[in-house]
Protein backbone atom coordinates (compact mmCIF):
# COMPACT_ATOMS: atom_id res chain seq x y z
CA UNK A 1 -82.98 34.92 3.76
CA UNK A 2 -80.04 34.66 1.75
CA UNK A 3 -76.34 35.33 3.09
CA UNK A 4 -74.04 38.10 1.16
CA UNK A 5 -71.99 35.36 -0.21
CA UNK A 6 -75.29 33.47 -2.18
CA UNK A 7 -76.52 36.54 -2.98
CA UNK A 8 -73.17 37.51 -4.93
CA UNK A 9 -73.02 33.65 -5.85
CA UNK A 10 -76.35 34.58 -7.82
CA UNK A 11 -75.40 37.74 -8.57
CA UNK A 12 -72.33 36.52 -10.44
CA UNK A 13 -74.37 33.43 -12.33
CA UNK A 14 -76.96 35.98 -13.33
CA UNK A 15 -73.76 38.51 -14.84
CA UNK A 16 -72.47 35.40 -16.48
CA UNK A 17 -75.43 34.43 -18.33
CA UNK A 18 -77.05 37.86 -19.35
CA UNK A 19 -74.36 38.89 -22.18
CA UNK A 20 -76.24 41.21 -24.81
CA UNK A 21 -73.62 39.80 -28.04
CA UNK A 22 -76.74 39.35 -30.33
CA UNK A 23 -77.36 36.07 -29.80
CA UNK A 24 -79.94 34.67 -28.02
CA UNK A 25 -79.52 32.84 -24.59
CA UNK A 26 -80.44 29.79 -25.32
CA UNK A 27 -78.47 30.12 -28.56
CA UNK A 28 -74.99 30.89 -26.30
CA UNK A 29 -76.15 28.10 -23.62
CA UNK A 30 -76.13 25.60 -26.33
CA UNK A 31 -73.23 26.41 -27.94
CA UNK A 32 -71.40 26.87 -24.16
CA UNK A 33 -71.88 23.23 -24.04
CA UNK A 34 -70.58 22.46 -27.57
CA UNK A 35 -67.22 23.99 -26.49
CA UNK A 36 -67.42 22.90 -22.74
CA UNK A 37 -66.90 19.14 -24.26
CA UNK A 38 -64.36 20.47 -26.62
CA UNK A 39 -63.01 21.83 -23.68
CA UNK A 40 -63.08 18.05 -21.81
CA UNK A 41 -61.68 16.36 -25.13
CA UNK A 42 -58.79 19.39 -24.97
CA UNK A 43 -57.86 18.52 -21.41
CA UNK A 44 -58.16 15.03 -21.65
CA UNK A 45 -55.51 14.93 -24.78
CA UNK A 46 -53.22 17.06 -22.94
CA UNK A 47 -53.06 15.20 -19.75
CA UNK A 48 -52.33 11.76 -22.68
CA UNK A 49 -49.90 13.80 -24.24
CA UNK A 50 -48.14 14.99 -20.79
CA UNK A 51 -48.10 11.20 -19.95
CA UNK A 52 -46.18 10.76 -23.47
CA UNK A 53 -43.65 13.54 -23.03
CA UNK A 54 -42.68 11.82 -19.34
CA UNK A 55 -42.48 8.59 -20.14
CA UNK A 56 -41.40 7.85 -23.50
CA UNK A 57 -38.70 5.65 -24.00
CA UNK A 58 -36.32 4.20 -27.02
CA UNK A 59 -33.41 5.07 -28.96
CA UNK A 60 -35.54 8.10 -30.03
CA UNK A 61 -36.47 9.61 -26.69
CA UNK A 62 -35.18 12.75 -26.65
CA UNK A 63 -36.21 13.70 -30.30
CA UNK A 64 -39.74 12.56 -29.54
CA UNK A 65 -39.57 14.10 -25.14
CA UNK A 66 -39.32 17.36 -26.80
CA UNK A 67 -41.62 16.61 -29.62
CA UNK A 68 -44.19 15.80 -27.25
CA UNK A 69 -43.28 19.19 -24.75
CA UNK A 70 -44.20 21.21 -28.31
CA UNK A 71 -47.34 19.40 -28.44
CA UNK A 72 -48.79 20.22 -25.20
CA UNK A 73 -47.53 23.56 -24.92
CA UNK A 74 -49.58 24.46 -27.92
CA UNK A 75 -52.59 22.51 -26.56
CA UNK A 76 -52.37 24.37 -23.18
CA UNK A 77 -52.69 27.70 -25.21
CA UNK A 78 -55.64 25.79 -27.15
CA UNK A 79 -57.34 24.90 -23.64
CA UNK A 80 -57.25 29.02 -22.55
CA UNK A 81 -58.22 29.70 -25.38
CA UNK A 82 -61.48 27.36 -25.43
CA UNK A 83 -62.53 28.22 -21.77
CA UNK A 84 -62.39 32.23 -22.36
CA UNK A 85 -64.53 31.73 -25.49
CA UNK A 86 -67.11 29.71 -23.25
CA UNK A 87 -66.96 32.82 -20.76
CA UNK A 88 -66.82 35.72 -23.62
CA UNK A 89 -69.85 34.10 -24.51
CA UNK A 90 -71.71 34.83 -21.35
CA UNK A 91 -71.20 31.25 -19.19
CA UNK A 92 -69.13 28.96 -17.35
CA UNK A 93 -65.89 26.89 -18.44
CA UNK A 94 -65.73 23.63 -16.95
CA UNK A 95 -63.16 23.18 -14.63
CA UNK A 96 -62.72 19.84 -12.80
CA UNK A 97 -61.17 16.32 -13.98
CA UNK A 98 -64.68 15.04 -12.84
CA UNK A 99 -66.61 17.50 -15.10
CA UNK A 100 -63.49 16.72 -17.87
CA UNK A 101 -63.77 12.79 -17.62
CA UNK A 102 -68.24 13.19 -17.61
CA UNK A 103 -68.03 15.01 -21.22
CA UNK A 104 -65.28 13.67 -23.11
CA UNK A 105 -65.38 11.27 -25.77
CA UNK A 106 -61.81 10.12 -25.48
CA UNK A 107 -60.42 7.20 -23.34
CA UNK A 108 -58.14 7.16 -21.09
CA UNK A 109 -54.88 5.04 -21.79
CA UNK A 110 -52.25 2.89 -20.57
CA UNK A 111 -49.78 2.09 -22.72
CA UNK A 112 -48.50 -1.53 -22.94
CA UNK A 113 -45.47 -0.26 -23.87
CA UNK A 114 -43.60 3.38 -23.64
CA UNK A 115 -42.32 3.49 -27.50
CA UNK A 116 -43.02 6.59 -29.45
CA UNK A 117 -45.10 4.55 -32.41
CA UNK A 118 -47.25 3.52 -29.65
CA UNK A 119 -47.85 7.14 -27.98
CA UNK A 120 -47.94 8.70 -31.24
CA UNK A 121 -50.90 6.30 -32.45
CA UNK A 122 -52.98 7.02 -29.73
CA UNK A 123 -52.54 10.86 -29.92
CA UNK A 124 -53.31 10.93 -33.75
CA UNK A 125 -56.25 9.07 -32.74
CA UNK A 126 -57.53 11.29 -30.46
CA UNK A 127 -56.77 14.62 -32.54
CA UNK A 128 -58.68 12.98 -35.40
CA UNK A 129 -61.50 12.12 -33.34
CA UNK A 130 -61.67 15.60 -32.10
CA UNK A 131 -61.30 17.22 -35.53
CA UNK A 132 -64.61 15.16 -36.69
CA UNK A 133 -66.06 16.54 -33.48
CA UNK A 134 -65.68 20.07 -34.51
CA UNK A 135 -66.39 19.69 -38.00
CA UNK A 136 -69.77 18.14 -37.24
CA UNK A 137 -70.21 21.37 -34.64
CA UNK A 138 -69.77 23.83 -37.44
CA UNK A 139 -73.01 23.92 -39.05
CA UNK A 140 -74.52 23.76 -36.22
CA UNK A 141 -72.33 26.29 -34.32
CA UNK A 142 -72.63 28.86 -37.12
CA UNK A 143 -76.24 28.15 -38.87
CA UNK A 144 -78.23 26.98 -36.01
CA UNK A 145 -77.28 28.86 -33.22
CA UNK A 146 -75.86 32.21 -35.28
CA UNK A 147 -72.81 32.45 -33.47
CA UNK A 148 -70.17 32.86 -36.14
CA UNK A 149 -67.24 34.15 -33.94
CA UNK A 150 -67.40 30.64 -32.50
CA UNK A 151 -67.70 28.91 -36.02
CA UNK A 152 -64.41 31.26 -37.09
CA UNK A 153 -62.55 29.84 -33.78
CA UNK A 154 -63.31 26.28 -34.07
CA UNK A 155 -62.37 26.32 -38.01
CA UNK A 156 -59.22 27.98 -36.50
CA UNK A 157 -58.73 24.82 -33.57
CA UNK A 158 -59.48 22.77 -36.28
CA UNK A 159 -57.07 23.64 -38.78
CA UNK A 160 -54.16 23.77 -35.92
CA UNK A 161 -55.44 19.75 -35.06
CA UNK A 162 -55.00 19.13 -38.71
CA UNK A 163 -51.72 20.01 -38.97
CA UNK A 164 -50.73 18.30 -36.03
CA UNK A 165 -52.70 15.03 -37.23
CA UNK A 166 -50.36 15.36 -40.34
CA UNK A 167 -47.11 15.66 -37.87
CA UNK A 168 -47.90 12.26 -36.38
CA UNK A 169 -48.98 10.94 -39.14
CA UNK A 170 -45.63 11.42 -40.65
CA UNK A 171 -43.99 9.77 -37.16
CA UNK A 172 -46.03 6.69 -38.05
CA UNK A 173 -44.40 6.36 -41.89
């Protein structure tokens, strides 16, 4: 016999994974775990870029300290954003640093050095690695599993990693 709180514990995974959007279940599940590692890469990157903001060090710290506050304020925004699409589309966001670390493909880092050039490389490595993530999810976001609303947000994330790319590209010149 099952106690109140599994039964609601079922109850609420049942809720989670029935939404009627027009797309079929397996459709949603699949592309739930297209964003969930989007969602690990996000984290990941914003933990690296935290790192960056605190410790930075050189005759341009407090240009690039704030530089690096900008950056992971956005991505924080970014992150929300990325775990209420996962649950708008009927599932679960992942959650824990254990569940983060499992699905991304980035690495963590530590730094030899605290200089900007060094931070910054890193970073732009990361955001380009996960703008050739997304771009390879688009097709199959969109024409696979018929879920343009997701296709629309991850050109969006996309775009916003692009521009930031350029910004640190420009620190490295």
């Amino acid at each position: 016999m099952k106690t109140d709180m599994e039964e609601t514990t079922v109850l609420e995974r049942a809720l989670a994974s029935s939404s009627d959007i027009g797309i079929k279940e397996k459709d949603t599940q699949a592309v739930a775990t297209i964003l969930n590692k989007l969602l690990a890469d996000e984290h990941v990157l914003y933990v690296k870029i935290r790192n960056a903001h605190w410790n930075v060090e050189g005759p341009d710290f407090h240009a690039q300290h704030l530089f690096f506050e900008g950056l992971y304020g956005e991505l924080a925004e970014t992150i929300d954003d990325i775990a209420e699409r996962v649950r708008s589309i009927g599932h679960y966001a992942v959650g824990t640093m254990k569940e983060f670390l499992k699905l991304t493909q980035l690495t963590e880092m530590r730094y030899q050095k605290n200089d900007s050039q060094g931070f910054i490389k890193e970073l732009l490595s990361d955001y380009e690695a996960i703008i050739i993530h997304i771009r390879e999810q688009l097709e199959t976001v969109g024409e696979k599993h018929k879920d343009a609303g997701t296709e629309d947000f991850l050109v969006g994330i996309m775009e916003a990693h692009e521009k930031t790319a350029w910004m640190l590209r420009a620190h490295l010149r």
